[in-house]
PDB file of N, CA and C in Angstrom:
ATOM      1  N   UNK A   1       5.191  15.426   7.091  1.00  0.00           N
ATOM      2  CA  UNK A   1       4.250  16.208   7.851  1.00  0.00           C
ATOM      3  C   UNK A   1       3.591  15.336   8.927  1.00  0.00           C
ATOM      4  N   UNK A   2       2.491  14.499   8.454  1.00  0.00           N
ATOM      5  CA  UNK A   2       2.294  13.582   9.533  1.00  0.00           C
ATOM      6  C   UNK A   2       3.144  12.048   9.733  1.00  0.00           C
ATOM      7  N   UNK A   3       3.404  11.337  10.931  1.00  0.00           N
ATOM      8  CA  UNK A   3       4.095  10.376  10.852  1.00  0.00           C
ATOM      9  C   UNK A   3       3.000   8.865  10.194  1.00  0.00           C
ATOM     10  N   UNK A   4       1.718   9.155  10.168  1.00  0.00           N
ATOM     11  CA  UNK A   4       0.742   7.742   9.257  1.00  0.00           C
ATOM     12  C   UNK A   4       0.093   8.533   8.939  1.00  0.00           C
ATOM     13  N   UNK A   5      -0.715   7.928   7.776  1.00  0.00           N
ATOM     14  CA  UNK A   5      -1.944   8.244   6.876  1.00  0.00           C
ATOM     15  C   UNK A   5      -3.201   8.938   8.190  1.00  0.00           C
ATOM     16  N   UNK A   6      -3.422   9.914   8.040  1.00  0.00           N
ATOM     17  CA  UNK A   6      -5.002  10.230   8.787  1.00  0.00           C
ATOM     18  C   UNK A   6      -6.075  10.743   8.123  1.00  0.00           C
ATOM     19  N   UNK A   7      -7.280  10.799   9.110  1.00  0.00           N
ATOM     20  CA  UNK A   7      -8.612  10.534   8.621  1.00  0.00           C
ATOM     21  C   UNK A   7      -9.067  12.211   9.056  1.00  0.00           C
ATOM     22  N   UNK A   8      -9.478  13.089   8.296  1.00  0.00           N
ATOM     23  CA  UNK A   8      -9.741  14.598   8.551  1.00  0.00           C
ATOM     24  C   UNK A   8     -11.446  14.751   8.531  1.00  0.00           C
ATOM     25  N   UNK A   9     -12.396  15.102   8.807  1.00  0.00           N
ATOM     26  CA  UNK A   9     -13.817  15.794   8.290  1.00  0.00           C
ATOM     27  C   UNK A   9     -12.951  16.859   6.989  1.00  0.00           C
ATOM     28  N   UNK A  10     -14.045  16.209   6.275  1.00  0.00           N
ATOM     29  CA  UNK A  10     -14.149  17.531   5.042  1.00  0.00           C
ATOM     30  C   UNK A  10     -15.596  18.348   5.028  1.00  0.00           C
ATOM     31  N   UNK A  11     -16.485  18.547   6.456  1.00  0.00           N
ATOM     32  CA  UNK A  11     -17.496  19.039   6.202  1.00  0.00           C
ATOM     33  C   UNK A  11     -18.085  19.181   7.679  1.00  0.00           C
ATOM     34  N   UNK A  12     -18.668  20.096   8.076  1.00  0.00           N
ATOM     35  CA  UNK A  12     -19.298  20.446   9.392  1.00  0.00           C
ATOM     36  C   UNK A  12     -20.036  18.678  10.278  1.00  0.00           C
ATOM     37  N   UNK A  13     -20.803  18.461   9.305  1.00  0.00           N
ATOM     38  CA  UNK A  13     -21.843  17.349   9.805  1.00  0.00           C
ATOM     39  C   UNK A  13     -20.667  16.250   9.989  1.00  0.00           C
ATOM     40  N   UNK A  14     -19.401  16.399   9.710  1.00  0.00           N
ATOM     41  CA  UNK A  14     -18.748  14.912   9.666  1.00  0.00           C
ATOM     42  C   UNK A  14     -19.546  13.791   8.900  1.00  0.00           C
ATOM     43  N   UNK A  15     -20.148  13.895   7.800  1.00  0.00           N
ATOM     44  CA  UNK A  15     -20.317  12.763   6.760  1.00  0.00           C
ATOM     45  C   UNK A  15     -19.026  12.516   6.181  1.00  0.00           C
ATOM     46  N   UNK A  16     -17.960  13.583   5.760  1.00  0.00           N
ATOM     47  CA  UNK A  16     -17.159  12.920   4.632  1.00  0.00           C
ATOM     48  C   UNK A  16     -16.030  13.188   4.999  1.00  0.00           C
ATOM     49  N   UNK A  17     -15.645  12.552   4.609  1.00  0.00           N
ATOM     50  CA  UNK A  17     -14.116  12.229   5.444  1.00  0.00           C
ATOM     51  C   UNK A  17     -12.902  12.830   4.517  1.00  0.00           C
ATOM     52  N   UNK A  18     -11.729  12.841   4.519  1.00  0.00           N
ATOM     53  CA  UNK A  18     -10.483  12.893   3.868  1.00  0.00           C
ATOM     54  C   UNK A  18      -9.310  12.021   4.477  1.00  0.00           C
ATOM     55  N   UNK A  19      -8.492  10.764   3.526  1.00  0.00           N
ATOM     56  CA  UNK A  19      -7.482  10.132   4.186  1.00  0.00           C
ATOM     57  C   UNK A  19      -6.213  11.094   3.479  1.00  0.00           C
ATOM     58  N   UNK A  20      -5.285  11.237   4.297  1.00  0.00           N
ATOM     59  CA  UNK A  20      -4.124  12.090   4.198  1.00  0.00           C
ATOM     60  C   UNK A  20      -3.070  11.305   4.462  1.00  0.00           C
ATOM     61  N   UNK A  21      -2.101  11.293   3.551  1.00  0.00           N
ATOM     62  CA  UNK A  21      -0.877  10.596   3.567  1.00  0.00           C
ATOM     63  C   UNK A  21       0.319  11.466   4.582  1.00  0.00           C
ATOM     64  N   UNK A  22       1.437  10.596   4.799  1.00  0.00           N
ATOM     65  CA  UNK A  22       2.098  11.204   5.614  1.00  0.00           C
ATOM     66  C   UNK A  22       2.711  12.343   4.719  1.00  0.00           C
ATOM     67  N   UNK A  23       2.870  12.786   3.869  1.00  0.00           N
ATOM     68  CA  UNK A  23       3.385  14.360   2.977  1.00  0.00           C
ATOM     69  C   UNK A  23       1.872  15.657   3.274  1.00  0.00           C
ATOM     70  N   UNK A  24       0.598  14.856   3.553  1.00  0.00           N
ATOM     71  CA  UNK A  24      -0.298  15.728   3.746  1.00  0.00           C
ATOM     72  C   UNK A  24      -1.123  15.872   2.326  1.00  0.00           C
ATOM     73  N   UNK A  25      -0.903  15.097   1.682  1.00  0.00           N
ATOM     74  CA  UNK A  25      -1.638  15.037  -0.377  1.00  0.00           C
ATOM     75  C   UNK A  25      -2.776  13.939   0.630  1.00  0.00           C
ATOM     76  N   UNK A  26      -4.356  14.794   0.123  1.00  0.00           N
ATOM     77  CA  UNK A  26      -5.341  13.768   0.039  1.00  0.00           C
ATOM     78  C   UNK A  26      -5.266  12.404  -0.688  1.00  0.00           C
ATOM     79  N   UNK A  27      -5.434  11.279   0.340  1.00  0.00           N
ATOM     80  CA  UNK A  27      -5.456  10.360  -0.976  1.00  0.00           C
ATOM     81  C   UNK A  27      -6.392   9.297  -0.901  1.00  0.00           C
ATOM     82  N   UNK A  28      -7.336  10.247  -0.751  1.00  0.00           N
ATOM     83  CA  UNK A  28      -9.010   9.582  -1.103  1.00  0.00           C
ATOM     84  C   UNK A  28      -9.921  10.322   0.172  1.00  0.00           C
ATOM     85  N   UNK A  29     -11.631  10.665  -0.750  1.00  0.00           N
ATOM     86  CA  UNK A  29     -12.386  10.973   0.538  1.00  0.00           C
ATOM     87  C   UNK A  29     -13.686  10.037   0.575  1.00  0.00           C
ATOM     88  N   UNK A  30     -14.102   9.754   1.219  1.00  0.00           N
ATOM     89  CA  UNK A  30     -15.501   9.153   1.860  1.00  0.00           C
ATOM     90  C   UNK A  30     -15.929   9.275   2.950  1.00  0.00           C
ATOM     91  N   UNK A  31     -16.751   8.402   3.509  1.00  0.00           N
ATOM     92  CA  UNK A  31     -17.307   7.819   4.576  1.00  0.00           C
ATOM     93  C   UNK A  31     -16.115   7.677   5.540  1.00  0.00           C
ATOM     94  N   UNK A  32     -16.577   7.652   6.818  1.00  0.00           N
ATOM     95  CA  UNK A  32     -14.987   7.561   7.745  1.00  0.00           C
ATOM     96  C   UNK A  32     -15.085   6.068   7.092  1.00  0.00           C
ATOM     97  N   UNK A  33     -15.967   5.041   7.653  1.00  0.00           N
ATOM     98  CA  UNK A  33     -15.433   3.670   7.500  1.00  0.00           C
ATOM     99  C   UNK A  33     -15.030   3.459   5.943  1.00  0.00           C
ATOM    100  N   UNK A  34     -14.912   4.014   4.721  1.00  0.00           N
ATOM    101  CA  UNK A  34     -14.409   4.027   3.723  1.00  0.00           C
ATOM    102  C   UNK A  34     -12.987   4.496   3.856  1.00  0.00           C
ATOM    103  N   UNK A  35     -12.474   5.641   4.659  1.00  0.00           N
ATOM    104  CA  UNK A  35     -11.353   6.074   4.704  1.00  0.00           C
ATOM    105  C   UNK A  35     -10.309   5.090   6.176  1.00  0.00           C
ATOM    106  N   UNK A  36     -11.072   4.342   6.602  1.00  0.00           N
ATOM    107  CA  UNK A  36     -10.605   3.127   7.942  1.00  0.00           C
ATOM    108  C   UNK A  36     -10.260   2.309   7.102  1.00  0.00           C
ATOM    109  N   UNK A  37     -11.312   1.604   5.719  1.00  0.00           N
ATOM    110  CA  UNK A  37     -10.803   0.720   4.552  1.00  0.00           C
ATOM    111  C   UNK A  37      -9.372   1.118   4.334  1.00  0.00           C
ATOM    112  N   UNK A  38      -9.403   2.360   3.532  1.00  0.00           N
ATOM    113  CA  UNK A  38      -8.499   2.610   2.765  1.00  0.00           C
ATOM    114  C   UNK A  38      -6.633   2.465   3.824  1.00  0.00           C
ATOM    115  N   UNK A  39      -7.184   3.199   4.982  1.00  0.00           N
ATOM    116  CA  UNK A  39      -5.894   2.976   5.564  1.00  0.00           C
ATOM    117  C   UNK A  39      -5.378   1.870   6.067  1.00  0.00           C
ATOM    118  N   UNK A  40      -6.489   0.643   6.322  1.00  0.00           N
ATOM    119  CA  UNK A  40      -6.055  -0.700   6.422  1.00  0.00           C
ATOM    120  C   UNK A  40      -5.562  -1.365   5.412  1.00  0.00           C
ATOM    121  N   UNK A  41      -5.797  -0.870   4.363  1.00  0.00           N
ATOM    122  CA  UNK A  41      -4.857  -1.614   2.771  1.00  0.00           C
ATOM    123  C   UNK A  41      -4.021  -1.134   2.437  1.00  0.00           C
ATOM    124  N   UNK A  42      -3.596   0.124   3.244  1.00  0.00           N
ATOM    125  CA  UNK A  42      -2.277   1.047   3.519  1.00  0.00           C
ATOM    126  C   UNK A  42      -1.361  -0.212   3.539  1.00  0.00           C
ATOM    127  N   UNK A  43      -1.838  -0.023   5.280  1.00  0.00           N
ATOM    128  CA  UNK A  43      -0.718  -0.594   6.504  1.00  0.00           C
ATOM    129  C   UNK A  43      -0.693  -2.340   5.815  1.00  0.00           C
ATOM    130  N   UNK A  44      -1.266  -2.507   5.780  1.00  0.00           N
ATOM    131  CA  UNK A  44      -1.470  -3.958   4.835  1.00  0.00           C
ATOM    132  C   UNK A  44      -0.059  -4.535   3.678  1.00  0.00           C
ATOM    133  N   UNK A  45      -0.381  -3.341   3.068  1.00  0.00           N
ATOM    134  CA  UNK A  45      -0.039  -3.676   1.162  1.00  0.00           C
ATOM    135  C   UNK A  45       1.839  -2.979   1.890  1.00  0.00           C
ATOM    136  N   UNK A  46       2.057  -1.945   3.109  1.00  0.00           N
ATOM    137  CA  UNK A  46       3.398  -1.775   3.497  1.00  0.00           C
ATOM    138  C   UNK A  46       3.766  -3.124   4.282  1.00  0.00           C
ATOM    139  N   UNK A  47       3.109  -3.745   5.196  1.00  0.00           N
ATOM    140  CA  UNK A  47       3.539  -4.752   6.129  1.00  0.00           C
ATOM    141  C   UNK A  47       3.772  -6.062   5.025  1.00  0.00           C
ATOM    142  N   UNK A  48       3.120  -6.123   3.723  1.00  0.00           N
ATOM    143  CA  UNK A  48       3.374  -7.481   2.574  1.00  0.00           C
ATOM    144  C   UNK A  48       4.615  -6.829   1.691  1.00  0.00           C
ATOM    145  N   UNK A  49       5.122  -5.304   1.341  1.00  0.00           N
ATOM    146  CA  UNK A  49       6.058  -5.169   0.836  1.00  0.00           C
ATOM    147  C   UNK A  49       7.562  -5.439   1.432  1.00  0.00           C
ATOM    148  N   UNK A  50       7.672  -5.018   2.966  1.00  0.00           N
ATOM    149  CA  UNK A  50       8.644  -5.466   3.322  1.00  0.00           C
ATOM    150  C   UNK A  50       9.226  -6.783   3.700  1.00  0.00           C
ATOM    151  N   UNK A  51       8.126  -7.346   3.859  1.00  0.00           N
ATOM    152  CA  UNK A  51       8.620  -9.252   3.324  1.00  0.00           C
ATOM    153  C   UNK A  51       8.702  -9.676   2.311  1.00  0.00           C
ATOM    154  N   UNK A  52       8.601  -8.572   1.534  1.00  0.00           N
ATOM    155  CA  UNK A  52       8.684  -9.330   0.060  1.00  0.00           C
ATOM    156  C   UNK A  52      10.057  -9.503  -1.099  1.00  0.00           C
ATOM    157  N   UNK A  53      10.477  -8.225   0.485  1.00  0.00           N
ATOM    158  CA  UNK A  53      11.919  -7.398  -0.291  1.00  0.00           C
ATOM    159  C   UNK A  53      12.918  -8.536  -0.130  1.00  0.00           C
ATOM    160  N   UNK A  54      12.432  -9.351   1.162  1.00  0.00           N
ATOM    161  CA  UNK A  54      13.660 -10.084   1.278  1.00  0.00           C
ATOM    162  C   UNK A  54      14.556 -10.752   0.385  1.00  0.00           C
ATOM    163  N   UNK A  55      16.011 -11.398   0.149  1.00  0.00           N
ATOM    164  CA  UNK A  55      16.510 -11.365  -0.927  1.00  0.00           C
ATOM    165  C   UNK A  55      16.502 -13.283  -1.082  1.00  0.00           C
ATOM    166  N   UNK A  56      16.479 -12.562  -2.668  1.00  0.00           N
ATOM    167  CA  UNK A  56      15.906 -14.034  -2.832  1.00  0.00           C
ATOM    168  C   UNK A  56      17.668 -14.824  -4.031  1.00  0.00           C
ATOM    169  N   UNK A  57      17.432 -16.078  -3.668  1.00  0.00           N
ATOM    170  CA  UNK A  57      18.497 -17.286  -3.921  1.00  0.00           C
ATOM    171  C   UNK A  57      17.614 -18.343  -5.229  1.00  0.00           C
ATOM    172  N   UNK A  58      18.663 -17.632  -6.013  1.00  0.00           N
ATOM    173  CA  UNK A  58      18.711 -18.742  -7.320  1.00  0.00           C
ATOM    174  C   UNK A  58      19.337 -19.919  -7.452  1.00  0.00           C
ATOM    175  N   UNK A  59      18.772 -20.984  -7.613  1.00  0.00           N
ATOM    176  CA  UNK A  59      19.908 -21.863  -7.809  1.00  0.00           C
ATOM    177  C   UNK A  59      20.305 -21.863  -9.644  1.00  0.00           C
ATOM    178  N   UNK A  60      21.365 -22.493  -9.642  1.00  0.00           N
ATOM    179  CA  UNK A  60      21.860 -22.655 -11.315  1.00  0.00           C
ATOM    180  C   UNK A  60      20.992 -24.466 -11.316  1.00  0.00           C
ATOM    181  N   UNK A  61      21.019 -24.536 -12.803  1.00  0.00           N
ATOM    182  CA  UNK A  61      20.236 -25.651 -13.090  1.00  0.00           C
ATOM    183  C   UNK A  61      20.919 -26.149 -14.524  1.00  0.00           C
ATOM    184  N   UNK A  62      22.012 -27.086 -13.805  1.00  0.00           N
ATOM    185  CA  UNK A  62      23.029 -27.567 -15.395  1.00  0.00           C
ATOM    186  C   UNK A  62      21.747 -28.475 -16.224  1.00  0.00           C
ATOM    187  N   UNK A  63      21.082 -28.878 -15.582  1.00  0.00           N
ATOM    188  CA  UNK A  63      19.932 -29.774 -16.430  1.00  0.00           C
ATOM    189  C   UNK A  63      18.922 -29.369 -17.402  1.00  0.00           C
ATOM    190  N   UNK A  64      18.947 -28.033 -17.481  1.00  0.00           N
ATOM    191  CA  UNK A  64      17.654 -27.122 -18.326  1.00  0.00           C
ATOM    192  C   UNK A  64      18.003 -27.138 -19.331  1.00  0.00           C
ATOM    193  N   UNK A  65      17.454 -27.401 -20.608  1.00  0.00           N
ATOM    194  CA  UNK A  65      17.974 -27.281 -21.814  1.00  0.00           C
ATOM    195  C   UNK A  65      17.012 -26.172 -22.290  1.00  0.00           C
ATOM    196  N   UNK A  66      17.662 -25.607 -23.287  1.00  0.00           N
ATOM    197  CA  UNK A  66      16.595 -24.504 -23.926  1.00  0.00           C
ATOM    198  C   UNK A  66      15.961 -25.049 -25.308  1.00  0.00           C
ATOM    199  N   UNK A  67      15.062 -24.660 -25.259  1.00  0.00           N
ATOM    200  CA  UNK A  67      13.209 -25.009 -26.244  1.00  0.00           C
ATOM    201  C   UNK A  67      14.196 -24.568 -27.594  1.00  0.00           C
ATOM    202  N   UNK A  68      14.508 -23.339 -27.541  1.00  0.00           N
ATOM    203  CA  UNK A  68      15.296 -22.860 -28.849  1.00  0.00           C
ATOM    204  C   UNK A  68      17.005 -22.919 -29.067  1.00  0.00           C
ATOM    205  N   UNK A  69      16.966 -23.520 -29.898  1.00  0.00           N
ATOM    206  CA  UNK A  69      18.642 -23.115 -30.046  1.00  0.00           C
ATOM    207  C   UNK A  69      19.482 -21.841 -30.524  1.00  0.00           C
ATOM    208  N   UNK A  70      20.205 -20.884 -29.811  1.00  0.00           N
ATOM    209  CA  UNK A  70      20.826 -19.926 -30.461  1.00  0.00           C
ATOM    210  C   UNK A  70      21.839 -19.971 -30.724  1.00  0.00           C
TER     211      UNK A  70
END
């Protein structure tokens, strides 16, 4: 529905806010600057997952012995 998270009024006076995910499911309301929080730990916690995906290299280690014997 939407292409990023946005910030809606849930109330005439604009005190309270609603953050909306891109499917359009509330997903959290407050204060605008509570719902500015929330979407900066969005874009955040997505911009640290996709570096995280990168693929990662094991080395083998003939030197490790194991604590237990099976």
């Amino acid at each position: 529905m939407y292409t990023q998270p946005l910030i809606l009024p849930l109330n005439v006076e604009g005190t309270i806010y609603a953050l909306h995910d891109e499917k359009g499911a509330i997903m959290g309301t407050g204060t605008r600057e509570v719902c500015e929080v929330l979407v900066h730990i969005i874009n955040s916690q997505a911009s640290a997952s996709e570096v995280r995906e990168a693929p990662r290299r094991t080395l083998p280690r003939s030197n490790v012995r194991a604590a237990i014997v099976i």
